[in-house]
Protein backbone atom coordinates (compact mmCIF):
# COMPACT_ATOMS: atom_id res chain seq x y z
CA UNK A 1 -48.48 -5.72 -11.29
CA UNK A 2 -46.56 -2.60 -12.42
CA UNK A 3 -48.61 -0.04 -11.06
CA UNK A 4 -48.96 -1.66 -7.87
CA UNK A 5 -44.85 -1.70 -7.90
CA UNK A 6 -45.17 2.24 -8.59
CA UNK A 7 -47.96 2.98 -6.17
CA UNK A 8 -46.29 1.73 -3.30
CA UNK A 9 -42.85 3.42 -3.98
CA UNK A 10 -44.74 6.61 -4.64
CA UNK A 11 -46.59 6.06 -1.15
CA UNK A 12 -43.46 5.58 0.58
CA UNK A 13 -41.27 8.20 -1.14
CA UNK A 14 -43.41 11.20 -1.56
CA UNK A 15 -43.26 11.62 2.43
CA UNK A 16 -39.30 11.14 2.33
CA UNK A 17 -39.15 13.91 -1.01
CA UNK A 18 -41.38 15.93 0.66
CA UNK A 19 -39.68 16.16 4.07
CA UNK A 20 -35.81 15.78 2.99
CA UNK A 21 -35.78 17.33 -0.67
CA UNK A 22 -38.23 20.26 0.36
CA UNK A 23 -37.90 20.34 3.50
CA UNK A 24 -41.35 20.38 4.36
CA UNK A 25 -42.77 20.21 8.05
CA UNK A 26 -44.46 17.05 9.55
CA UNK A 27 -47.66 18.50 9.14
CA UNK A 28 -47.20 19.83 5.73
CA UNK A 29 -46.24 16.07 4.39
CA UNK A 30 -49.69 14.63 5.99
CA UNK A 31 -51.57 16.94 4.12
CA UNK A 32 -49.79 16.42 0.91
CA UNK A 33 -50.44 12.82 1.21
CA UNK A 34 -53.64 13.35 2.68
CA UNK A 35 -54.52 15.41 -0.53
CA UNK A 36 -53.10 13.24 -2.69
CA UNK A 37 -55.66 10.13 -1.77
CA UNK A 38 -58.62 12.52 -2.15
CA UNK A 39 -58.37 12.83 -5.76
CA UNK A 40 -58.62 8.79 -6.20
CA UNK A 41 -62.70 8.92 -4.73
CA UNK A 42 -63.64 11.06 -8.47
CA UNK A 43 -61.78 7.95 -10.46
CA UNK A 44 -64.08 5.44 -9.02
CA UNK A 45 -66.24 7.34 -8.56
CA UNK A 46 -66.40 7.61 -11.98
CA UNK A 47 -66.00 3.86 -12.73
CA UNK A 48 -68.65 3.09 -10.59
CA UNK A 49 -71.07 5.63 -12.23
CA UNK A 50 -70.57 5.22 -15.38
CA UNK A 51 -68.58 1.35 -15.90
CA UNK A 52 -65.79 0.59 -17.62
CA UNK A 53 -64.21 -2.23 -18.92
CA UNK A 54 -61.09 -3.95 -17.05
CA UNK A 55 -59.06 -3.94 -20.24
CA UNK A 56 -59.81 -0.33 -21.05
CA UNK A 57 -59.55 1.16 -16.89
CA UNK A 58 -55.98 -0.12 -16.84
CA UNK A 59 -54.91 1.01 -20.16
CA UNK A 60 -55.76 4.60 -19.05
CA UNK A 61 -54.12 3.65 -15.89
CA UNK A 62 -51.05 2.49 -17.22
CA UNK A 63 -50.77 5.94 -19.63
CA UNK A 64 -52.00 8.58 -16.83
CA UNK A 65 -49.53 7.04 -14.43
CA UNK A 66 -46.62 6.08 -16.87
CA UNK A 67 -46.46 10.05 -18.47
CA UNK A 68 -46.94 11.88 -15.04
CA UNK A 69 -43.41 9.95 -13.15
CA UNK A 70 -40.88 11.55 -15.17
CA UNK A 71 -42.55 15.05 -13.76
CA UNK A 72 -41.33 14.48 -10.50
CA UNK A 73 -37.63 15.35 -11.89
CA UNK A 74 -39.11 18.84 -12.18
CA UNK A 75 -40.46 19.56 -8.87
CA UNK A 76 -39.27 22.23 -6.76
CA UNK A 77 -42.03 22.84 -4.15
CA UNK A 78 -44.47 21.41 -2.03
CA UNK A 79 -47.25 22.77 -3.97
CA UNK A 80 -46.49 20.88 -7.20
CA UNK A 81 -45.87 17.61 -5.21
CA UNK A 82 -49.04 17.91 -4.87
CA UNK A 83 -50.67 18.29 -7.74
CA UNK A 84 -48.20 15.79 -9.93
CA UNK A 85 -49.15 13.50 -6.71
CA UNK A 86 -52.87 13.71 -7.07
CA UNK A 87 -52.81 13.72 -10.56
CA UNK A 88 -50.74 10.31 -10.59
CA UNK A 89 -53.32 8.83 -7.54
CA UNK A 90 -56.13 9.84 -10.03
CA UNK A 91 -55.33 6.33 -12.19
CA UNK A 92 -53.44 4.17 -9.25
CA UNK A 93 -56.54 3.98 -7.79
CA UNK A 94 -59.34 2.59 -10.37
CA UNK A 95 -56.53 -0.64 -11.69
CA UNK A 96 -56.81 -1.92 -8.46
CA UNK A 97 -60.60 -2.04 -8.12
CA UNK A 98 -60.50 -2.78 -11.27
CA UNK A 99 -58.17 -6.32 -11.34
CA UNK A 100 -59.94 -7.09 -8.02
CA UNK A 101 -63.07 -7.04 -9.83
CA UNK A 102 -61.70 -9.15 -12.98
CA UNK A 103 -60.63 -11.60 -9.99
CA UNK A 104 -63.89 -12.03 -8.89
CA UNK A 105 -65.73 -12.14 -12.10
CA UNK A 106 -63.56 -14.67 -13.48
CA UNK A 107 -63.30 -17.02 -10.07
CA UNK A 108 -66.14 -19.76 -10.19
CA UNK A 109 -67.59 -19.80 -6.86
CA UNK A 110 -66.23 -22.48 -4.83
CA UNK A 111 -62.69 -20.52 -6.04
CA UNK A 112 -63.02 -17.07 -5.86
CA UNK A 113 -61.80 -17.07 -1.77
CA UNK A 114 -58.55 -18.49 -2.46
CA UNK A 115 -58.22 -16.62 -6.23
CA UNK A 116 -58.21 -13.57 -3.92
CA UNK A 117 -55.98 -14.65 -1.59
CA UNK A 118 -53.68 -15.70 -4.58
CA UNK A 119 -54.05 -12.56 -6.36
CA UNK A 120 -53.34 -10.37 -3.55
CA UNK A 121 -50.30 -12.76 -2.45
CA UNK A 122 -49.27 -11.47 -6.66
CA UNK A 123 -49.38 -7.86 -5.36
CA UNK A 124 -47.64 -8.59 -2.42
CA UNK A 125 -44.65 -10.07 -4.64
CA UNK A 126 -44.55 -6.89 -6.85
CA UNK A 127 -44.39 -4.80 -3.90
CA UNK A 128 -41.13 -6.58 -2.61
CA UNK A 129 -40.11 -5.74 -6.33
CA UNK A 130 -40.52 -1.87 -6.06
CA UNK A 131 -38.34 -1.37 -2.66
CA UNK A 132 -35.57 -3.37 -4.09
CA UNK A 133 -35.34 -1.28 -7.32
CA UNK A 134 -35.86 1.79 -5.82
CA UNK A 135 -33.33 0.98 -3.02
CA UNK A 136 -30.92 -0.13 -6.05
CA UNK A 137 -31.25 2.96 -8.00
CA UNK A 138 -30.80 4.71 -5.24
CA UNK A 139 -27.69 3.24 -4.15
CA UNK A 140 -26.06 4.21 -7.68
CA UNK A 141 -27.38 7.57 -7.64
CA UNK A 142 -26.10 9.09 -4.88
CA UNK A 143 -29.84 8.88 -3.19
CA UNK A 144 -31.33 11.27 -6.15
CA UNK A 145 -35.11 10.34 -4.85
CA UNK A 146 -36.79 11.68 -8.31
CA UNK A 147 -34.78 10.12 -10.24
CA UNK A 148 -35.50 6.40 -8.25
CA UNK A 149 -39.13 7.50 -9.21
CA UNK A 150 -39.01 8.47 -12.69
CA UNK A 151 -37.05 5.46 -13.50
CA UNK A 152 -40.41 3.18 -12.60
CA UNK A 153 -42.02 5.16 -16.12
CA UNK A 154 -40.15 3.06 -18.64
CA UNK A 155 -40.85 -0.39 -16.37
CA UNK A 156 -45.11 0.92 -17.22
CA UNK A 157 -44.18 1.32 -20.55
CA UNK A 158 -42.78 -2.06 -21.25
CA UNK A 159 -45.76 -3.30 -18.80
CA UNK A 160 -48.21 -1.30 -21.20
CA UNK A 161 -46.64 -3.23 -24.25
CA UNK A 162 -47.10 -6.53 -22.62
CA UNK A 163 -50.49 -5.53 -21.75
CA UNK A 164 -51.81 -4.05 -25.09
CA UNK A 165 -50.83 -7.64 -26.29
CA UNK A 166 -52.79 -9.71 -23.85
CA UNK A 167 -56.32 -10.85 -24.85
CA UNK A 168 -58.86 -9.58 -22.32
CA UNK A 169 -62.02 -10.75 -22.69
CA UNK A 170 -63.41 -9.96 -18.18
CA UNK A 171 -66.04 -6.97 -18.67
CA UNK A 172 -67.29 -5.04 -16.22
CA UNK A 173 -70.64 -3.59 -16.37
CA UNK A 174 -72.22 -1.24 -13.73
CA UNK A 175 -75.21 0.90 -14.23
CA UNK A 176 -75.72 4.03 -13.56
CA UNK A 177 -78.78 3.13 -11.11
CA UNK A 178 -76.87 1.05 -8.33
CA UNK A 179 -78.01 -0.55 -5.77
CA UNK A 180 -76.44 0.01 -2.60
CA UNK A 181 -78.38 -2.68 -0.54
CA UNK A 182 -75.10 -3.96 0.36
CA UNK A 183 -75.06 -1.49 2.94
CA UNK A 184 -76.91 -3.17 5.08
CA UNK A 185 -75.08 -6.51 4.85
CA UNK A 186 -73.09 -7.56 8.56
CA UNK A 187 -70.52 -9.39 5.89
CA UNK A 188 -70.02 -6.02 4.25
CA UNK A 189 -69.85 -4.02 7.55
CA UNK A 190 -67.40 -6.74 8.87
CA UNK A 191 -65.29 -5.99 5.45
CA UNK A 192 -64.79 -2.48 5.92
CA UNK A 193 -64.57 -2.64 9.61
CA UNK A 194 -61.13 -4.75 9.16
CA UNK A 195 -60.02 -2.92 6.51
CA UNK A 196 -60.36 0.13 8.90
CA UNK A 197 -58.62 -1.57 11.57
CA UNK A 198 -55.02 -1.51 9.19
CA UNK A 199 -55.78 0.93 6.67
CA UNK A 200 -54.54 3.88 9.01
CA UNK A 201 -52.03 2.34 10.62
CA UNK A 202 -50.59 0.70 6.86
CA UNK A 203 -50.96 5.12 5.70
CA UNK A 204 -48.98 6.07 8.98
CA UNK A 205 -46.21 3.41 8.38
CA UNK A 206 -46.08 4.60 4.22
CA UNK A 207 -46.34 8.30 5.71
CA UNK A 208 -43.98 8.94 8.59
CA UNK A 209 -42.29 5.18 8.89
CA UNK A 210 -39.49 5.79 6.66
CA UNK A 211 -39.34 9.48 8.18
CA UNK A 212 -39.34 7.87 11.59
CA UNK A 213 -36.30 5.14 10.24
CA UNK A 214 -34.50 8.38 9.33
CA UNK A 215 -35.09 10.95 12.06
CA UNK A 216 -34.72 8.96 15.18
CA UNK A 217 -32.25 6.02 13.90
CA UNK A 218 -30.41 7.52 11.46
CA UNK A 219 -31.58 5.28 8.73
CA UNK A 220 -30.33 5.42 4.67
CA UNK A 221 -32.81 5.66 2.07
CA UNK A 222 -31.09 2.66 1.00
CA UNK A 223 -31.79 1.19 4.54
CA UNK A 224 -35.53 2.41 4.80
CA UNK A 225 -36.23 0.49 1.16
CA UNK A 226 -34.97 -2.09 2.79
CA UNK A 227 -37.17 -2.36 5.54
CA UNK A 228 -40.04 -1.93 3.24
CA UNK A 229 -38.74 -4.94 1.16
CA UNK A 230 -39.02 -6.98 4.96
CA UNK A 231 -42.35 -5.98 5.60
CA UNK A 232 -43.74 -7.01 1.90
CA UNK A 233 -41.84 -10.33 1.82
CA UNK A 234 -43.50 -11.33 5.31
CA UNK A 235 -46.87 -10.16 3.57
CA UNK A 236 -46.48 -12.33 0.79
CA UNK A 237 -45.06 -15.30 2.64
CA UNK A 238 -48.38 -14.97 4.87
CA UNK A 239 -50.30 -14.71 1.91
CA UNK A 240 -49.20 -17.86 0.17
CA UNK A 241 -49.20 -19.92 3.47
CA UNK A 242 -53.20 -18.25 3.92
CA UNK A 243 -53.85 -19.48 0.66
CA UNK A 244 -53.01 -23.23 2.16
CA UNK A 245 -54.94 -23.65 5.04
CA UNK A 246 -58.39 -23.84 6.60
CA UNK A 247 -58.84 -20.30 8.45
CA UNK A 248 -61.99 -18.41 9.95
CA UNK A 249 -62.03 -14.56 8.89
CA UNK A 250 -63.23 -13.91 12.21
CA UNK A 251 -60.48 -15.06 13.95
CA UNK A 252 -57.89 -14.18 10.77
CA UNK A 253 -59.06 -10.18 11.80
CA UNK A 254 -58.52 -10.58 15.51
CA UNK A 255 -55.17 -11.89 14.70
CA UNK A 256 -54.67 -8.57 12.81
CA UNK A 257 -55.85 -6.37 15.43
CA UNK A 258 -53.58 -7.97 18.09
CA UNK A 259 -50.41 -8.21 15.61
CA UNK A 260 -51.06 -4.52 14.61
CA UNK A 261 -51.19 -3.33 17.95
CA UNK A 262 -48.18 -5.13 18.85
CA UNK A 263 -45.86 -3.74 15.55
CA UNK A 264 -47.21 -0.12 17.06
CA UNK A 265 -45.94 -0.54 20.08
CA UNK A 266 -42.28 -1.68 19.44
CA UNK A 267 -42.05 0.86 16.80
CA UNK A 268 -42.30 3.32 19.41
CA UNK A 269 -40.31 1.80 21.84
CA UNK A 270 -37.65 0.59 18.86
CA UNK A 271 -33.92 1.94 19.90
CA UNK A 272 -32.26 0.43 16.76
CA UNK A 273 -32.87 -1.01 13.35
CA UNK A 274 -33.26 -4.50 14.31
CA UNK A 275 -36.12 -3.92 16.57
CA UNK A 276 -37.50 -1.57 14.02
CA UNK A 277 -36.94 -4.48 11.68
CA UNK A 278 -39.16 -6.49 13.82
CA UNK A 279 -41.56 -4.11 14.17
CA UNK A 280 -42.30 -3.94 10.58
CA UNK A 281 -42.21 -7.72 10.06
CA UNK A 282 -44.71 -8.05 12.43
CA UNK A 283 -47.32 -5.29 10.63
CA UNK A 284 -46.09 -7.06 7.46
CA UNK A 285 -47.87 -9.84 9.15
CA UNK A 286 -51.01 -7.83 9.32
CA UNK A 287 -51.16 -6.61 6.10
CA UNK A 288 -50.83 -10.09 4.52
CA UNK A 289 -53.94 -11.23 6.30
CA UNK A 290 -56.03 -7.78 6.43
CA UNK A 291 -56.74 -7.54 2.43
CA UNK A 292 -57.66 -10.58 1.50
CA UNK A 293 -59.76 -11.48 4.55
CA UNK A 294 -61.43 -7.76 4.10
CA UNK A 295 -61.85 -8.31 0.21
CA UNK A 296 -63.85 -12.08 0.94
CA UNK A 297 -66.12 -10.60 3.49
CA UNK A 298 -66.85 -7.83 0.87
CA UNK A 299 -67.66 -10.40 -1.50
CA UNK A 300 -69.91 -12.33 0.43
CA UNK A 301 -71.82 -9.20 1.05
CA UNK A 302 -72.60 -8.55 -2.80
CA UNK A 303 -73.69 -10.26 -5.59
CA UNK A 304 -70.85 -10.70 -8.50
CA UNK A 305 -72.87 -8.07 -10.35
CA UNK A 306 -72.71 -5.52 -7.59
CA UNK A 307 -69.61 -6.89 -6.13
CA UNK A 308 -67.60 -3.80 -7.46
CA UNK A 309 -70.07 -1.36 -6.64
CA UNK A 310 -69.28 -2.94 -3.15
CA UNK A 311 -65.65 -2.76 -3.50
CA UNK A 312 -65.46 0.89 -5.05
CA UNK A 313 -67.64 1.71 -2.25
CA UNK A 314 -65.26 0.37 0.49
CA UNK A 315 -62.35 1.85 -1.38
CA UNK A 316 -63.79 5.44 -1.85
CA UNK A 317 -64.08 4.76 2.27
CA UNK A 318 -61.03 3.92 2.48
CA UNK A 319 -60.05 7.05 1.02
CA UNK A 320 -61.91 9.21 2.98
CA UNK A 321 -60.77 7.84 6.18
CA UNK A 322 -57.26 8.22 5.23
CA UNK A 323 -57.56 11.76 3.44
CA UNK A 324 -59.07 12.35 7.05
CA UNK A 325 -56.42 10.60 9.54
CA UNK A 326 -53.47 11.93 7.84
CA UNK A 327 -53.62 15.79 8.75
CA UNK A 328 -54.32 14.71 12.43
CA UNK A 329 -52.09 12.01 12.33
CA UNK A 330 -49.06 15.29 11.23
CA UNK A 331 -50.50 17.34 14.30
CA UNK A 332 -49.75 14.66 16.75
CA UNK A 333 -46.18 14.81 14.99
CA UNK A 334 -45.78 17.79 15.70
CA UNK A 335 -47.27 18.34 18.76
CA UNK A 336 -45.84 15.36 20.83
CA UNK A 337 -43.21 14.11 18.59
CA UNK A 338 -42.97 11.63 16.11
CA UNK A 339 -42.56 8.15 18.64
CA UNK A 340 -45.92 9.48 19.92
CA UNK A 341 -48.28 8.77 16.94
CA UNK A 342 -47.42 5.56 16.73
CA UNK A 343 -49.38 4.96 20.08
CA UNK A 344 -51.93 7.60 19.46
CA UNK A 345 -53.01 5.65 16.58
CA UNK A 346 -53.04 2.39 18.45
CA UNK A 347 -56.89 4.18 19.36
CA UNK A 348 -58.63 3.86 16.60
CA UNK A 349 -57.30 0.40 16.08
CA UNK A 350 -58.86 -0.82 19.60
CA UNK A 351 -61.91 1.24 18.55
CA UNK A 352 -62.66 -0.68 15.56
CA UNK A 353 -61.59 -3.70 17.00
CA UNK A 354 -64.29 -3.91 19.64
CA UNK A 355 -66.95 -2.67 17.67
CA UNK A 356 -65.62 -6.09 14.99
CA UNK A 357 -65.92 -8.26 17.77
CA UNK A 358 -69.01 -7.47 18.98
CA UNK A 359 -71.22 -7.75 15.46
CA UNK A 360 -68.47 -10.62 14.32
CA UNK A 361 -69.16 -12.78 17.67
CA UNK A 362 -72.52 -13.69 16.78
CA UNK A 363 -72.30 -14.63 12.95
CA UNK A 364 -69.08 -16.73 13.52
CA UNK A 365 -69.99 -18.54 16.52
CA UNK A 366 -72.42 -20.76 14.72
CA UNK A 367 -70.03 -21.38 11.61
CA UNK A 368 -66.23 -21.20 11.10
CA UNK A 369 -66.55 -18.85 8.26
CA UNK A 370 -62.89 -20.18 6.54
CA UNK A 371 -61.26 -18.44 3.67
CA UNK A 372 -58.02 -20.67 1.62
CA UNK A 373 -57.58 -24.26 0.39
CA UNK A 374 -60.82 -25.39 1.90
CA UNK A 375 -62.97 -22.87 1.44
């Protein structure tokens, strides 16, 4: 789960390099970020197109991502941020559709819920992983942020040696004719309507949290890893505990919605690091039950031989929402101050919310719908 552990450190770094290194405005960090997750859409769009096999998508991950880090010791202004950025987002992107898919292909039916569950409680673990490096590095390098992400290079390298020596026999196979029936599936809409409901507030926490940490409570980078590390150990924990019980999606996305809304609020209203602590614990919370409980609706919606037309689909949405949010999400910034977005994007989360619970209601009331041991 290397370039998991490197995705997420470049998703909560690039903000902090951009702001503190180049000293770029509020605004100008959304829309390097927010430019940054547009390029991902060509990749799968690509994979989706055209198909590629698991083994062969995440060995051109691993390489693209791997021989673009040590760039970032080179970069001297917000323009080439950018384009190193986008360039590296370009391959992050497809190895996670990608080992989702292998996940499902592989799973035999009456397993695939809790595989998921499992295999996203694996990328929760490597996440805890990349804060503590970084924060490590960091702490013996006098805070040198490009150097805490070039360093992550030679840990894909040794991952693409380990790799190269695994045998890999999960295909995937999509043809160029799709079929995007899936569409029209209430699991499907449910999937991407709960991914929705986190997915912007999980981009304004990686965008402006750490920003936030340092601005208005005089946080260390060392300090801001740190709170990162928190918020992915409480995902994992929830994501192994998930992967134990008997638990209706339904009410798993309800639970996200309310905890979300919650983590929002006392982030704005946080006057010192322990509340902010809590804060992101309790989003931590959310993200351990959003992806998996999104991922299993998706893959009720679709066949296993569409199911990553499905997922690239809700991914590439993903994206665009994001790539969308961001550069409003930096006006708010700096319009009203940074406290302020936090509740501003408390909005959309209600939004999405209501319009869940209204097409959810119907389709759960008549069956519990469960995703973990049980399931």
């Amino acid at each position: 789960m290397a370039y998991r552990a490197t995705s997420i450190m470049l998703q909560t770094t690039i903000p902090l390099f951009a702001k503190y290194v180049l000293h770029s405005s509020d605004f100008l960090v959304s829309l390097i970020v927010a430019m940054s997750s547009i390029f991902p859409i060509l990749s799968l769009g690509y994979i989706t197109v055209k198909g590629i096999s698991v083994s062969n998508g995440l060995l051109l991950s691993l390489v693209g991502i791997s021989a673009a880090l040590p760039v970032y010791l080179f970069i001297s202004n917000p323009l080439m941020l950018a384009v190193v950025s986008s360039f590296v987002y370009f391959w992050t992107a497809p190895a996670s559709v990608l080992l989702l898919a292998s996940v499902i292909l592989t799973s035999p039916g009456e397993k695939r819920e809790r595989n998921v569950i499992l295999f996203t409680a694996a990328l929760s673990a490597s996440l805890v992983l990349s804060p503590a490096f970084q924060g490590f590095v960091l702490s013996l390098s006098s805070d040198n942020l490009a150097l805490s992400m070039a360093l992550f290079a030679p840990i894909l390298v040794v991952s693409l040696v380990f790799f190269s020596l695994i045998r890999h026999d999960a295909e995937l196979t999509i043809r160029s004719r799709f079929d995007l029936g899936f569409l029209r599936n209430r699991n499907y809409v449910l999937g991407v309507l709960s991914n929705e409901i986190f997915s912007v507030p999980f981009a304004l926490l990686l965008t402006f949290g750490g920003i936030f940490s340092k601005n208005e409570l005089g946080a260390s980078y060392v300090t801001i890893e740190t709170l990162f590390a928190l918020f992915f150990v409480t995902s994992f924990i929830v994501r192994i505990f998930l992967s134990r019980i008997r638990a209706s999606k339904y009410y798993l996305v309800i639970t996200v919605s309310a905890t979300t809304i919650v983590g929002l609020a006392l982030i704005y209203d946080s006057s010192s690091l322990g509340e902010l602590a809590l804060s992101f614990a309790l989003l931590g919370y959310a993200h351990g039950l959003y992806f998996p409980t999104s991922s299993n609706y998706i893959a009720d919606a679709a066949s296993r031989q569409k199911f990553t037309t499905a997922n690239s689909v809700s991914t590439v949405i993903d994206q665009i929402v994001t790539s969308a949010s961001l550069p409003i999400m930096g006006a708010i910034v700096g319009t009203f101050g940074l406290r302020s977005v936090f509740l501003y994007v408390e909005a959309p989360v209600l939004v999405l919310s209501l319009v869940f619970l209204k097409l959810g209601r119907r389709r759960d009331s008549s069956n519990l719908d469960s995703i973990g041991k049980f399931a």
